[in-house]
Protein backbone atom coordinates (compact mmCIF):
# COMPACT_ATOMS: atom_id res chain seq x y z
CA UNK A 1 6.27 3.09 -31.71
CA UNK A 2 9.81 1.84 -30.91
CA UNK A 3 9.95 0.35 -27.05
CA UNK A 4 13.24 1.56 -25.44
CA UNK A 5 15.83 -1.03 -24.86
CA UNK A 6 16.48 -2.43 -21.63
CA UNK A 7 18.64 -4.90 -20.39
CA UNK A 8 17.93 -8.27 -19.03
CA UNK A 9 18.56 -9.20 -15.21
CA UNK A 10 17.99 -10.76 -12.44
CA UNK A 11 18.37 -9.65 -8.60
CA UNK A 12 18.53 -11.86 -5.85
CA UNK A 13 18.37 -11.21 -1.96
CA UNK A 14 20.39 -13.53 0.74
CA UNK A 15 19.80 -13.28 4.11
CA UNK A 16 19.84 -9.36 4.09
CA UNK A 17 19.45 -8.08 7.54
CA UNK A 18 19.91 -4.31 8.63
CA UNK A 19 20.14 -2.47 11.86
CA UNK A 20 20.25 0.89 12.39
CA UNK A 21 22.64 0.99 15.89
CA UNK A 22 20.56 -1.69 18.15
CA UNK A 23 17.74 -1.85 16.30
CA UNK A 24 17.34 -4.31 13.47
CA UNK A 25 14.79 -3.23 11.09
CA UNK A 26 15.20 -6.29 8.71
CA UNK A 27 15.81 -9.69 9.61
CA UNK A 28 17.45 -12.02 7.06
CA UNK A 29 15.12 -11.27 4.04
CA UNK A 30 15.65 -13.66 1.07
CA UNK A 31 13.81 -12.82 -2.09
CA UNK A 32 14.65 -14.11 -5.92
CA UNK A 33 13.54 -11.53 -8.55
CA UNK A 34 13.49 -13.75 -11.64
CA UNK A 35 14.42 -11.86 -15.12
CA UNK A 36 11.63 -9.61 -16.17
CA UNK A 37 9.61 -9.89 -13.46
CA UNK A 38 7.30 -7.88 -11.57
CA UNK A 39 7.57 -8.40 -7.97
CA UNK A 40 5.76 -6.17 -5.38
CA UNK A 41 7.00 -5.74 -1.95
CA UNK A 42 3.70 -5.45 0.33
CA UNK A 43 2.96 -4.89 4.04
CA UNK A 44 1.75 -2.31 6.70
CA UNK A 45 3.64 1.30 7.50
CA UNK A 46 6.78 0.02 9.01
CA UNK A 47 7.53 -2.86 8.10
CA UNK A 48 10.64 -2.67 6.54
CA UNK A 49 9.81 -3.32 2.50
CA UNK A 50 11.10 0.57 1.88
CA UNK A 51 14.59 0.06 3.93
CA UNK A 52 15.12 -2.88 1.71
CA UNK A 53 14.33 -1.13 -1.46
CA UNK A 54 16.98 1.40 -0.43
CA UNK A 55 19.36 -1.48 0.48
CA UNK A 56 18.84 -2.76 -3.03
CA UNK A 57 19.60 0.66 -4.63
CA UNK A 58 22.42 1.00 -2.91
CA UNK A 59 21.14 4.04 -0.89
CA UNK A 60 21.60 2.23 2.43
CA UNK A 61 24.31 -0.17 3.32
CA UNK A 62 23.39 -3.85 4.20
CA UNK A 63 24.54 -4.72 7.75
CA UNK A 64 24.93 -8.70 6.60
CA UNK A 65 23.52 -11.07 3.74
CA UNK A 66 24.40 -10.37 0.06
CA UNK A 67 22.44 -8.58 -2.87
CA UNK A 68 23.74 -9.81 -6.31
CA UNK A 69 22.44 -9.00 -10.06
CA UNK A 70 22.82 -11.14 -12.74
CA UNK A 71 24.90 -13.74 -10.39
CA UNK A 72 27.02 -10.22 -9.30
CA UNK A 73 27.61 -9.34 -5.85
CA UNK A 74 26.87 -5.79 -5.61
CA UNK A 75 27.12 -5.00 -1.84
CA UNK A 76 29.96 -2.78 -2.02
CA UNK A 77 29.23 -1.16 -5.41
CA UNK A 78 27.63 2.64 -4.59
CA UNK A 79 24.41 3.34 -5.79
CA UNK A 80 25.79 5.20 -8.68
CA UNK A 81 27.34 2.02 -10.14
CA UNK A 82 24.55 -0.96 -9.86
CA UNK A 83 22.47 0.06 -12.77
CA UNK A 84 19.40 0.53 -11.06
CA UNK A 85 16.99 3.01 -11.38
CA UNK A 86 14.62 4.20 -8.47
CA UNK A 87 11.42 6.27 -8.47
CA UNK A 88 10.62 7.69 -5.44
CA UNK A 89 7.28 8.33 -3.66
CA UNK A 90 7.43 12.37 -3.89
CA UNK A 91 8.71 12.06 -7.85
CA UNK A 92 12.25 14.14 -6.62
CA UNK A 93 11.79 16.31 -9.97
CA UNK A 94 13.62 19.23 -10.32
CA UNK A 95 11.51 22.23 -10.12
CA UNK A 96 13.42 24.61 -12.23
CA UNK A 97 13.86 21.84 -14.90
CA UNK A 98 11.39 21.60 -17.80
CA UNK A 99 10.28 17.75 -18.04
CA UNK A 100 12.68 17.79 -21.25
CA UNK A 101 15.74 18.73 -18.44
CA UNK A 102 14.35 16.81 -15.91
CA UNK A 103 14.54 13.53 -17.94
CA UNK A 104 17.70 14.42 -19.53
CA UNK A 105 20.19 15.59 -16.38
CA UNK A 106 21.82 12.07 -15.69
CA UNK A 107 23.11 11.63 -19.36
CA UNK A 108 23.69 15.31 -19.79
CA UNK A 109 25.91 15.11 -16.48
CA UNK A 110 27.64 11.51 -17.72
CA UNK A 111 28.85 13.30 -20.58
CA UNK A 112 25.95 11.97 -23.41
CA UNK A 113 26.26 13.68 -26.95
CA UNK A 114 23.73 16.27 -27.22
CA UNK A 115 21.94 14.64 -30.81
CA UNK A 116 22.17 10.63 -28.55
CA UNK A 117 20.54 13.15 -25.07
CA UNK A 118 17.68 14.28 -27.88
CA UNK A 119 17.17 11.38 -29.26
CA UNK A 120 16.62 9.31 -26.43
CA UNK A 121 14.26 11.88 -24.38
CA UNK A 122 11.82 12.06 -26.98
CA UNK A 123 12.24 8.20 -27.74
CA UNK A 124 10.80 7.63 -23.87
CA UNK A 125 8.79 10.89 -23.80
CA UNK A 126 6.58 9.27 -26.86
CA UNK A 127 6.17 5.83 -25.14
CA UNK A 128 4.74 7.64 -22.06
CA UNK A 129 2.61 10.27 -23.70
CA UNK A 130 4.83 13.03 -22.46
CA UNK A 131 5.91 14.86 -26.08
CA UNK A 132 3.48 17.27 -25.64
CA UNK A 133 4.79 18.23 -22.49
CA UNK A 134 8.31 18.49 -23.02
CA UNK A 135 8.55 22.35 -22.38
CA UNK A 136 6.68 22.33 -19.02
CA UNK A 137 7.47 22.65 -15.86
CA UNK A 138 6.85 20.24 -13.32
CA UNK A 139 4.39 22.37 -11.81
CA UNK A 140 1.87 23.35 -14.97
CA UNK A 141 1.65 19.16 -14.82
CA UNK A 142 -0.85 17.16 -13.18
CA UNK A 143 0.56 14.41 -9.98
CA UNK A 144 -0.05 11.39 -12.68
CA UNK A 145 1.94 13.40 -15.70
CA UNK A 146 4.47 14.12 -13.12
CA UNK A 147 4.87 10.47 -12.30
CA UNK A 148 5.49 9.37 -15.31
CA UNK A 149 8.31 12.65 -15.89
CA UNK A 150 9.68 10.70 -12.93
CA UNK A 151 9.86 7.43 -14.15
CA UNK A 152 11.26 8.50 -17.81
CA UNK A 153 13.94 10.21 -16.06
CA UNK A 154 14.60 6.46 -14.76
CA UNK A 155 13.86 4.87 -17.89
CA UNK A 156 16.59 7.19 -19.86
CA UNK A 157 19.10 5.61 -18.36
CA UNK A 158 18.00 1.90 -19.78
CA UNK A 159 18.89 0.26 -16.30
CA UNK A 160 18.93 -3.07 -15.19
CA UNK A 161 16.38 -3.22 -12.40
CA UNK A 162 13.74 -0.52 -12.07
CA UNK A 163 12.13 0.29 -8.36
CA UNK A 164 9.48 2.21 -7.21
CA UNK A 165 9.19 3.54 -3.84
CA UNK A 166 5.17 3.77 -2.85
CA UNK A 167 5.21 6.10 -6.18
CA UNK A 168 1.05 5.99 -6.47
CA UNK A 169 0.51 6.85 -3.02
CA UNK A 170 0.29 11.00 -3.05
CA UNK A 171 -2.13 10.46 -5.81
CA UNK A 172 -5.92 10.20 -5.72
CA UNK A 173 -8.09 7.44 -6.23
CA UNK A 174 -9.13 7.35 -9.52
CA UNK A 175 -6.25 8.65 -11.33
CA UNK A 176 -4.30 5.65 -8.94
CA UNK A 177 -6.24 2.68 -10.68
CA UNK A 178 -5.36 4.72 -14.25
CA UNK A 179 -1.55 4.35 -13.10
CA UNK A 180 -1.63 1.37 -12.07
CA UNK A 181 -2.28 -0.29 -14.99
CA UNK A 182 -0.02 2.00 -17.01
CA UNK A 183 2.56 1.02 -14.89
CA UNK A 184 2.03 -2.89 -14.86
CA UNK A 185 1.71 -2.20 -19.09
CA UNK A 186 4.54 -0.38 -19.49
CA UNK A 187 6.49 -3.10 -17.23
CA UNK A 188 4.90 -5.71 -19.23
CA UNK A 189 6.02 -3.90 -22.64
CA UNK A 190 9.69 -3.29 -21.42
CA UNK A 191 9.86 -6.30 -19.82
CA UNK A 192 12.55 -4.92 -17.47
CA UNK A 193 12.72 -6.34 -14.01
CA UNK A 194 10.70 -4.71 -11.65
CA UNK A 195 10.21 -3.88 -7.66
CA UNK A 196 7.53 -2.12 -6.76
CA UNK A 197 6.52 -1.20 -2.76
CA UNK A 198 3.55 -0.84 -1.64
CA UNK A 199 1.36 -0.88 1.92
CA UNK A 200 -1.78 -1.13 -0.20
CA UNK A 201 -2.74 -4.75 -0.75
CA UNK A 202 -4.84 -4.00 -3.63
CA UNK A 203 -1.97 -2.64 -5.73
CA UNK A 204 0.10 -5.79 -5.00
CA UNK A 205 -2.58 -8.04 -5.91
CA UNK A 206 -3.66 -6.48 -9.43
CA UNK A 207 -0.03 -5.46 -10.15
CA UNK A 208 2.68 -8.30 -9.23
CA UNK A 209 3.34 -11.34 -10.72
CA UNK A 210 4.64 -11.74 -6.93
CA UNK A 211 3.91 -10.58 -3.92
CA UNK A 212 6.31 -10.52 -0.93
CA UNK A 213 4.45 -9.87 2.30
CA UNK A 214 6.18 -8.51 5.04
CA UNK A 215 6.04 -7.73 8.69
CA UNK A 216 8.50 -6.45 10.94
CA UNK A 217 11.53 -6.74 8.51
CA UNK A 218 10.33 -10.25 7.96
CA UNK A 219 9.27 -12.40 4.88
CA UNK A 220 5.94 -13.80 6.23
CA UNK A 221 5.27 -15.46 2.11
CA UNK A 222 6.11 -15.20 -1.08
CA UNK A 223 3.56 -15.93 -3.74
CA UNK A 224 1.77 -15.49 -7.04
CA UNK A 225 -1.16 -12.70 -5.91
CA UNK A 226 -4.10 -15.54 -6.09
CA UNK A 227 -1.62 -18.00 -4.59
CA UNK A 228 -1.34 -16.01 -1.14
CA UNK A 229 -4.60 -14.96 -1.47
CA UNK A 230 -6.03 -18.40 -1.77
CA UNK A 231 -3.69 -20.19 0.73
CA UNK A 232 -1.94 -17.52 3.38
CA UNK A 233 0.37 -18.90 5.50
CA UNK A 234 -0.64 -17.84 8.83
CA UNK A 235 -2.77 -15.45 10.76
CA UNK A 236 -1.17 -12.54 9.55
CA UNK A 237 -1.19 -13.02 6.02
CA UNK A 238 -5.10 -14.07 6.16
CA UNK A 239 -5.77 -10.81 8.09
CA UNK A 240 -3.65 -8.21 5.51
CA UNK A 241 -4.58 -9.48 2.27
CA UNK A 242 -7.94 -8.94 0.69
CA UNK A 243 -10.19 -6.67 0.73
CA UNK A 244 -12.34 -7.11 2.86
CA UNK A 245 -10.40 -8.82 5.02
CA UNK A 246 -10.56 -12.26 6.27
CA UNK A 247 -12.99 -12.95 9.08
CA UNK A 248 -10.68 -14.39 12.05
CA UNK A 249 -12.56 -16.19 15.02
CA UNK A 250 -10.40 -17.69 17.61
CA UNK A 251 -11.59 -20.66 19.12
CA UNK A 252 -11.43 -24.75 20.36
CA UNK A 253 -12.25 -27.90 18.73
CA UNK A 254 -14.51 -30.17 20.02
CA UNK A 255 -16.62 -33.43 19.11
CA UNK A 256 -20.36 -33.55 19.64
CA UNK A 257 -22.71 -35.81 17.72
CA UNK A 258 -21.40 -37.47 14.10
CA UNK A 259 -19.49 -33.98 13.68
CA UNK A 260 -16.04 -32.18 15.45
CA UNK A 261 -17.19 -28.70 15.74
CA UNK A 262 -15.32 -25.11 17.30
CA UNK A 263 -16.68 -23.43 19.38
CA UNK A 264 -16.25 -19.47 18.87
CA UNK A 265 -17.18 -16.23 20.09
CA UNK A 266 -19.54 -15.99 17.23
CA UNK A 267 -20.99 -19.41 17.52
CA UNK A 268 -20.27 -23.11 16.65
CA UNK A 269 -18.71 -23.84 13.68
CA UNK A 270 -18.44 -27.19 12.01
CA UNK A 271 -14.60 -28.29 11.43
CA UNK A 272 -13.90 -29.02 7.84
CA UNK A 273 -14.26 -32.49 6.60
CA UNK A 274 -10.99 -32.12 5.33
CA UNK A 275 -8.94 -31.38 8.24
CA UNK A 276 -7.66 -33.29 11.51
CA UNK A 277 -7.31 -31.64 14.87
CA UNK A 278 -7.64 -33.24 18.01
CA UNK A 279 -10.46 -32.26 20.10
CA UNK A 280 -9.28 -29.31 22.77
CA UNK A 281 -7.16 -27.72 20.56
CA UNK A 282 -6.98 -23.94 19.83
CA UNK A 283 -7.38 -22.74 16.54
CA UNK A 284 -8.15 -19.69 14.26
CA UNK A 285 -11.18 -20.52 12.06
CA UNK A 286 -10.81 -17.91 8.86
CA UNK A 287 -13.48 -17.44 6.65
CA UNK A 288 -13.50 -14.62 3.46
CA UNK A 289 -16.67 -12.44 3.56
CA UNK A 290 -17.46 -13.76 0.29
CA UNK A 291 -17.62 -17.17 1.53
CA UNK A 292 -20.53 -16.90 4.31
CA UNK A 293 -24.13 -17.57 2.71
CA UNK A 294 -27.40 -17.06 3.84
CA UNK A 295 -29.14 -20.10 5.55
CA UNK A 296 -31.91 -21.55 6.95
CA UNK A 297 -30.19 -24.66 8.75
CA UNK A 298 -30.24 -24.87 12.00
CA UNK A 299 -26.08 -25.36 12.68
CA UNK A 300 -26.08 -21.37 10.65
CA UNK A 301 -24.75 -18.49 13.02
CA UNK A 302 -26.97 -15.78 14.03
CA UNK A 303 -26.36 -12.38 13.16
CA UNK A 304 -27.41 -8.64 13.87
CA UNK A 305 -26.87 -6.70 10.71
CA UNK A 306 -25.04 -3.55 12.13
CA UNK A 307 -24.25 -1.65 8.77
CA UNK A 308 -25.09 -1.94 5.05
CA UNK A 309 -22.73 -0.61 1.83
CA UNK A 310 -23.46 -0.83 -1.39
CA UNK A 311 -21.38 -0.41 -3.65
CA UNK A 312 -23.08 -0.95 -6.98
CA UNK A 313 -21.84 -4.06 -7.85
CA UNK A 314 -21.14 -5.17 -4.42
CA UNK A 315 -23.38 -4.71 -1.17
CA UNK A 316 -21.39 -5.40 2.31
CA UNK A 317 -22.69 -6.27 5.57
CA UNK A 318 -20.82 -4.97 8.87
CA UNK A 319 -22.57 -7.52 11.25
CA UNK A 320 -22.30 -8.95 14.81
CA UNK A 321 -22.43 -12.58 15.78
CA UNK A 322 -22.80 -13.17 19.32
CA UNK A 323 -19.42 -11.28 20.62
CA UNK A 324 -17.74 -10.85 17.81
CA UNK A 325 -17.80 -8.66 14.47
CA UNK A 326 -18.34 -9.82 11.39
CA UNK A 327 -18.35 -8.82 7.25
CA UNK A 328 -19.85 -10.53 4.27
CA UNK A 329 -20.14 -9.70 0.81
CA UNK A 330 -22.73 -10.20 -1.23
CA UNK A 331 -23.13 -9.75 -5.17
CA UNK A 332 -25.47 -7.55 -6.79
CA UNK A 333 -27.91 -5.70 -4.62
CA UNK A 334 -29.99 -7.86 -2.07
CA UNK A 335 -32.14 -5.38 -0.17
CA UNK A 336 -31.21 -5.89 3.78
CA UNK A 337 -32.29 -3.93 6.84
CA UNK A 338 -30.00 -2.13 9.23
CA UNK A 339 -30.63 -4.21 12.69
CA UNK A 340 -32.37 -7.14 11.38
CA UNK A 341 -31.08 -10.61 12.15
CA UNK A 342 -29.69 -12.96 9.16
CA UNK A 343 -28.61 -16.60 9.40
CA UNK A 344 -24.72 -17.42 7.90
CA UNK A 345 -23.18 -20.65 6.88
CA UNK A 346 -19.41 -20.49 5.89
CA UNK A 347 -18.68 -22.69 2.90
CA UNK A 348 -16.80 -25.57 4.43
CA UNK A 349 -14.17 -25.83 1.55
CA UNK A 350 -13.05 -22.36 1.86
CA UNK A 351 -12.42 -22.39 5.56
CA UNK A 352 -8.69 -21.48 6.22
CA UNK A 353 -7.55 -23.11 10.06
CA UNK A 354 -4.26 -21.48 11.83
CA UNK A 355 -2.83 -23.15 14.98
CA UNK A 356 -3.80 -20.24 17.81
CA UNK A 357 -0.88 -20.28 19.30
CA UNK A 358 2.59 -20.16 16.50
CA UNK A 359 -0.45 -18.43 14.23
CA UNK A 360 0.54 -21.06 11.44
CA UNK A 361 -1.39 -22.72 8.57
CA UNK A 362 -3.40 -26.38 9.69
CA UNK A 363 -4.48 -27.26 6.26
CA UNK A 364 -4.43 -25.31 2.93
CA UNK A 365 -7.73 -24.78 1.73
CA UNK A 366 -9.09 -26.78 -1.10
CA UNK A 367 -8.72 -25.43 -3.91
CA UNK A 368 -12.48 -25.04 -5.13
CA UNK A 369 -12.32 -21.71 -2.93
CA UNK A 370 -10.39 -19.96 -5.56
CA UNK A 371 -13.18 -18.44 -7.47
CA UNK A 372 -14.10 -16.10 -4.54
CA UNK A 373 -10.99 -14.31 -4.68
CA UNK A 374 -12.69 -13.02 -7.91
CA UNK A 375 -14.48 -10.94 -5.10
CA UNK A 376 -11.39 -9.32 -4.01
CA UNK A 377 -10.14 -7.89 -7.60
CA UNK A 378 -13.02 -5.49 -8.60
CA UNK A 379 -11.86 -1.95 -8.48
């Protein structure tokens, strides 16, 4: 089978800020989309990664920074005229269209010879499995077959730069992991530069080749999936991705014995040999449940076991230690009883310490932790 052609390009982002009258609603975001690449735009409801998909499409003017593809300022092109194709979140498919219509419209409308229109449609139609459906309208298809109606309407048009607006996100869950993977192939078989948004963490990290985490029209970090994951750059980061989430226990440092040690909510925890913080200070002590072990030594944090899930492959703990909550994760499927107590030692060298205060990054983790993010990826 023949891959369509698509053009080569890359997009970069400049200090693009946008307000809406008084209210800013992105604050000098600078992103470089290298040629073919996938790059996901990730964060909660909010936080501005849709505005600034629209401000790359050209369906929303920028209020200041600059938006160039392939080296060419595009700010005051219209959205019409920047090559770009967008699918949206609700597909936007004509309703009296057949798919065949549907994916056809923008060249029909642009003038397109009626043998280059055929041609093409069924070219794109065959790489997404839609030839048998060609005649149909959009509502004898299913939400996934629809999707992908969507984005061959986008892919007809051989653009540039291909977005995607939350486009898995009206879909349920099993039929979301199936897309998600057609997507990232079909990306990876076009090789077409990508942006893809998305408030669920779990599609960024099994889809991008880079994230871009955002909060409140910010950039908080920019990263390779297991990169962030591995080494987030402050509070917020460590809380938002993974899956569980990180365990966050606020708390100050102090030195008793041979060992600096911080006290938390939850208990004492032993500083990591590896960092240096003078005693008094404030600090977040972060800890993946995946990295907390069962233990018999004395310096191990008590804990009430609250709730149990298993999940087959994967049984988690809800659990309390002294005021605070905590999860762990445990392979396979270790029987444990709701309400009994359990004894916890974090793994020093996966400990993640933020400054309480600005919320930054102490110390990057060392890098032995980065085969428990293998934890995180199973679907």
């Amino acid at each position: 089978m023949r891959v369509p052609k698509v053009q080569m390009a890359t997009l970069s982002i400049q200090n693009v800020c946008k307000s809406f009258g008084s209210v800013e609603v992105v604050h000098g975001a600078s992103i470089d989309v290298p040629d073919r690449a996938f790059v996901v735009l990730v964060g909660p409801s909010g936080c501005g990664k849709s505005t600034l998909l629209r401000l790359i499409a050209g369906l929303e003017d920028i209020t200041s920074g600059t938006i160039t593809i392939d080296g060419v300022a595009v700010n005051a092109l219209a959205a019409k005229d920047r090559d770009i194709a967008m699918v949206f979140q609700n597909y936007a498919l004509y309703p009296h269209m057949t798919v065949f219509e549907n994916m056809s419209f923008q060249m029909k409308i642009k003038g397109r010879p009626r043998k280059e229109i055929i041609a093409k449609v069924e070219e794109v139609a065959a790489t997404l499995g839609l030839s048998p459906f060609l005649k149909y309208y959009p509502r004898q298809l299913s939400g996934g077959q629809r999707q992908r109606v969507a984005m061959g309407r986008a892919l007809v048009r051989e653009p540039k730069v291909f977005l995607f607006d939350e486009p898995l996100s009206n879909i349920d869950a099993n039929l979301r992991a199936q897309l998600r993977a057609e997507i990232r192939s079909l990306q990876l078989r076009l090789r077409i530069t990508t942006v893809y948004v998305t408030h669920d963490q779990l599609e960024a990290m099994t889809m991008g080749d880079q994230i871009v985490v955002m909060r409140d029209g910010k950039v908080e970090q920019i990263g390779t999936p297991l990169g962030v994951f591995d080494r987030p750059t402050n509070v917020f980061v460590a809380g938002f991705i993974g899956s569980p989430t990180m365990n966050l226990l606020e708390g100050s440092v102090f030195r008793a014995g041979d060992h600096t040690w911080i006290e938390t909510a939850a208990g004492r925890l032993r500083l990591p040999e590896n960092v240096t913080v003078s005693t008094g200070a404030k600090v977040v002590y972060g800890i993946r449940p995946a990295a907390l072990v069962l233990s018999n030594d004395s310096t191990a944090l008590r804990a009430r076991i609250d709730n149990v899930e298993p999940t087959g492959e994967l049984t988690q703990l809800h659990l309390t230690a002294g005021a605070e909550k905590l999860v762990v994760v445990f392979h396979g499927r270790p029987h444990f009883e709701r309400g009994a107590e359990i004894r916890l030692l974090p793994v020093d060298s996966s400990a993640h310490l933020f400054d309480a205060d600005s919320g930054k990054r102490l110390e990057p983790a060392s890098e032995s932790q980065a085969p428990l993010s293998s934890a995180f990826s199973r679907d």
